[in-house]
C-alpha atoms as a PDB file:
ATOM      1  CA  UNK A   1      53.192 -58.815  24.886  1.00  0.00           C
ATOM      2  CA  UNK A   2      49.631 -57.372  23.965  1.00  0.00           C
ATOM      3  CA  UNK A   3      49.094 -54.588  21.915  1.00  0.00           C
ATOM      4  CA  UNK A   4      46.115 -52.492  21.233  1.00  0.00           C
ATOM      5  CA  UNK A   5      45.600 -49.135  19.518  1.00  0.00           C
ATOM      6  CA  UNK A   6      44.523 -45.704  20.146  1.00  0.00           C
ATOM      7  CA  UNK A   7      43.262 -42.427  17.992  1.00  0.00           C
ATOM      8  CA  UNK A   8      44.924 -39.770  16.980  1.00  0.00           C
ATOM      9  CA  UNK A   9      44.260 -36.311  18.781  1.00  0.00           C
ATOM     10  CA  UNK A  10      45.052 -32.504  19.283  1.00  0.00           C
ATOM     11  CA  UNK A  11      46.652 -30.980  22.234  1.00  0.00           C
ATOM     12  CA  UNK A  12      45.485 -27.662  23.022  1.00  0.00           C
ATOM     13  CA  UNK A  13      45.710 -25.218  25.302  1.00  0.00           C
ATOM     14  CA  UNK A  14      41.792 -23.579  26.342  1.00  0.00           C
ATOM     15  CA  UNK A  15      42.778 -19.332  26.072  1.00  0.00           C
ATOM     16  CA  UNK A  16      39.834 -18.612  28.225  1.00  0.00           C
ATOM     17  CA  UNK A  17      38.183 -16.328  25.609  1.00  0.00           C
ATOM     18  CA  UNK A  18      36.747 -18.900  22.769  1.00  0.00           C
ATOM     19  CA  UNK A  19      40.279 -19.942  21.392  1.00  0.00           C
ATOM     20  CA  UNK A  20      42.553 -22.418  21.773  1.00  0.00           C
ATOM     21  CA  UNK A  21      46.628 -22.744  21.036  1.00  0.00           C
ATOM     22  CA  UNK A  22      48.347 -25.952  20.006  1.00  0.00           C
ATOM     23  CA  UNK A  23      50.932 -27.085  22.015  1.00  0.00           C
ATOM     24  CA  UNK A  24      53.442 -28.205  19.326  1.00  0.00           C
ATOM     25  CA  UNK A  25      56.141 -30.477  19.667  1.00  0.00           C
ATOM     26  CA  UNK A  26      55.585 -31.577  23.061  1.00  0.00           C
ATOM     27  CA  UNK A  27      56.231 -34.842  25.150  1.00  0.00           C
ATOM     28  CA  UNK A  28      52.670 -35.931  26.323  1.00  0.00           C
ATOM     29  CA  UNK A  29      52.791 -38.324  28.892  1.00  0.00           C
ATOM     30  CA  UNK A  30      50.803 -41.856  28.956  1.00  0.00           C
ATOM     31  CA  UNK A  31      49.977 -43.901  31.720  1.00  0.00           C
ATOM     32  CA  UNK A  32      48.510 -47.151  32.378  1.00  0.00           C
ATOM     33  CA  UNK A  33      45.185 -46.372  34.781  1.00  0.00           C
ATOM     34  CA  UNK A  34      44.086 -49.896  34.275  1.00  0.00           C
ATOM     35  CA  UNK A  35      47.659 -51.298  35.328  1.00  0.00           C
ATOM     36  CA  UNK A  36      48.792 -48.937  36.874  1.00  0.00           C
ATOM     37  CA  UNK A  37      52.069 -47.883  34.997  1.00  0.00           C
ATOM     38  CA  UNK A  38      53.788 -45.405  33.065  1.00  0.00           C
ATOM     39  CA  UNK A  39      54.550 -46.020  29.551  1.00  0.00           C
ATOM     40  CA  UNK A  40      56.706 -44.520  26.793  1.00  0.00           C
ATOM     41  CA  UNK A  41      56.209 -40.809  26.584  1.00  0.00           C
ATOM     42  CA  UNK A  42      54.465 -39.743  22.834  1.00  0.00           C
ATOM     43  CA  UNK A  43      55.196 -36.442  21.229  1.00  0.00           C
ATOM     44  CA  UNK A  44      52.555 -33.740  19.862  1.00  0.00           C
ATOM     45  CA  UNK A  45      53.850 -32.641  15.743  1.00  0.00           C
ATOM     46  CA  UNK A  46      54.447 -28.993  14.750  1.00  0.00           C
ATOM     47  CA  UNK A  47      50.658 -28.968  14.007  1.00  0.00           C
ATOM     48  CA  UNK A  48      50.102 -29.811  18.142  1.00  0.00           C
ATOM     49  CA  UNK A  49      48.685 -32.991  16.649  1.00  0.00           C
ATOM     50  CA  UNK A  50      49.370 -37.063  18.341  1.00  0.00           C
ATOM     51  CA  UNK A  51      49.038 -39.732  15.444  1.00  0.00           C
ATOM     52  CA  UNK A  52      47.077 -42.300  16.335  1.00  0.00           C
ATOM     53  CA  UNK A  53      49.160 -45.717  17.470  1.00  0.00           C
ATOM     54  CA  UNK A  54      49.588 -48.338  19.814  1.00  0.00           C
ATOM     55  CA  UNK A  55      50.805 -49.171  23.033  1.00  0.00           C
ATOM     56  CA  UNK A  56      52.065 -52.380  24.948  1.00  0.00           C
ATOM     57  CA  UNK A  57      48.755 -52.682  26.815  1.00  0.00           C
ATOM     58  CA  UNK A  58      45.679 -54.839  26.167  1.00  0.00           C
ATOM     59  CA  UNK A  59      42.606 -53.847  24.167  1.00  0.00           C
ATOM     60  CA  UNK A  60      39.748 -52.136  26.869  1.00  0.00           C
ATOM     61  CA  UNK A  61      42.629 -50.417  28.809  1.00  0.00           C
ATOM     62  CA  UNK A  62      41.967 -47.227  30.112  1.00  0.00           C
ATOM     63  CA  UNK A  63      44.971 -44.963  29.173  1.00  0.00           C
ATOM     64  CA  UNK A  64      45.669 -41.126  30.415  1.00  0.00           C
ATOM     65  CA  UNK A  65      47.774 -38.920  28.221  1.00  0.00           C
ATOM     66  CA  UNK A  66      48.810 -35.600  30.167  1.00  0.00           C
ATOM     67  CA  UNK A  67      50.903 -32.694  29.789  1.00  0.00           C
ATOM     68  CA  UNK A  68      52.604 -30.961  32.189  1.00  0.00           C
ATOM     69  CA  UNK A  69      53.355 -26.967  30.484  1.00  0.00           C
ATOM     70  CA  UNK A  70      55.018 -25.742  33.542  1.00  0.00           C
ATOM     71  CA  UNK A  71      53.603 -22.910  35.517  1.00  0.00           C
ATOM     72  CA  UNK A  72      50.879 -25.143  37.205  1.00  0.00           C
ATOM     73  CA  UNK A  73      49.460 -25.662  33.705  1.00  0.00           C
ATOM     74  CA  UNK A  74      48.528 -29.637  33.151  1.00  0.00           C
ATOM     75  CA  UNK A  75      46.052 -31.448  31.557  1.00  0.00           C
ATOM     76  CA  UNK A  76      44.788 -34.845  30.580  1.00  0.00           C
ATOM     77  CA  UNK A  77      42.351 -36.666  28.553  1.00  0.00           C
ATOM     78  CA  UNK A  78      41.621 -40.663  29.139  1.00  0.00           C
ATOM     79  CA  UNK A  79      40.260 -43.245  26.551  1.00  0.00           C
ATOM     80  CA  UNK A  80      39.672 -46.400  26.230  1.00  0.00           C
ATOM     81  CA  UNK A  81      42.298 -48.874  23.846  1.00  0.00           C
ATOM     82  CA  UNK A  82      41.149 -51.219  21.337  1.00  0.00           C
END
């Protein structure tokens, strides 16, 4: 099975007024855009903080991690694997 890696990143909620609030020990969602399939769920530390890792995809997949907060509130970011 091919693996590749990703960085490690913050999740963060935008206050509206110039701040922002970690969302802290959180499942964050991944999903395969490339292949079209979900994969394991990651979790966000106490800090609100995803180490970096890898997946079960190749390297130059395109990979969404989301979180849904309730509420309506969701948001993603995509990258690129190496």
């Amino acid at each position: 099975m091919p693996s590749s890696s990703y960085s490690g990143f913050d999740v963060l909620i935008d206050n509206d007024d110039g701040t922002t609030t970690p969302v802290v020990s959180h499942a964050v969602h991944v999903y395969n855009v490339t292949g079209s399939a979900a994969l394991a769920d990651v979790m966000s530390d106490a800090s609100g903080h995803v180490t970096g890792g890898t997946l079960a995809v190749a390297a130059v997949t395109t990979v969404r991690f989301w979180v849904d907060l309730g509420n309506g509130r969701v948001g993603y970011s995509e990258v690129i694997t190496t």
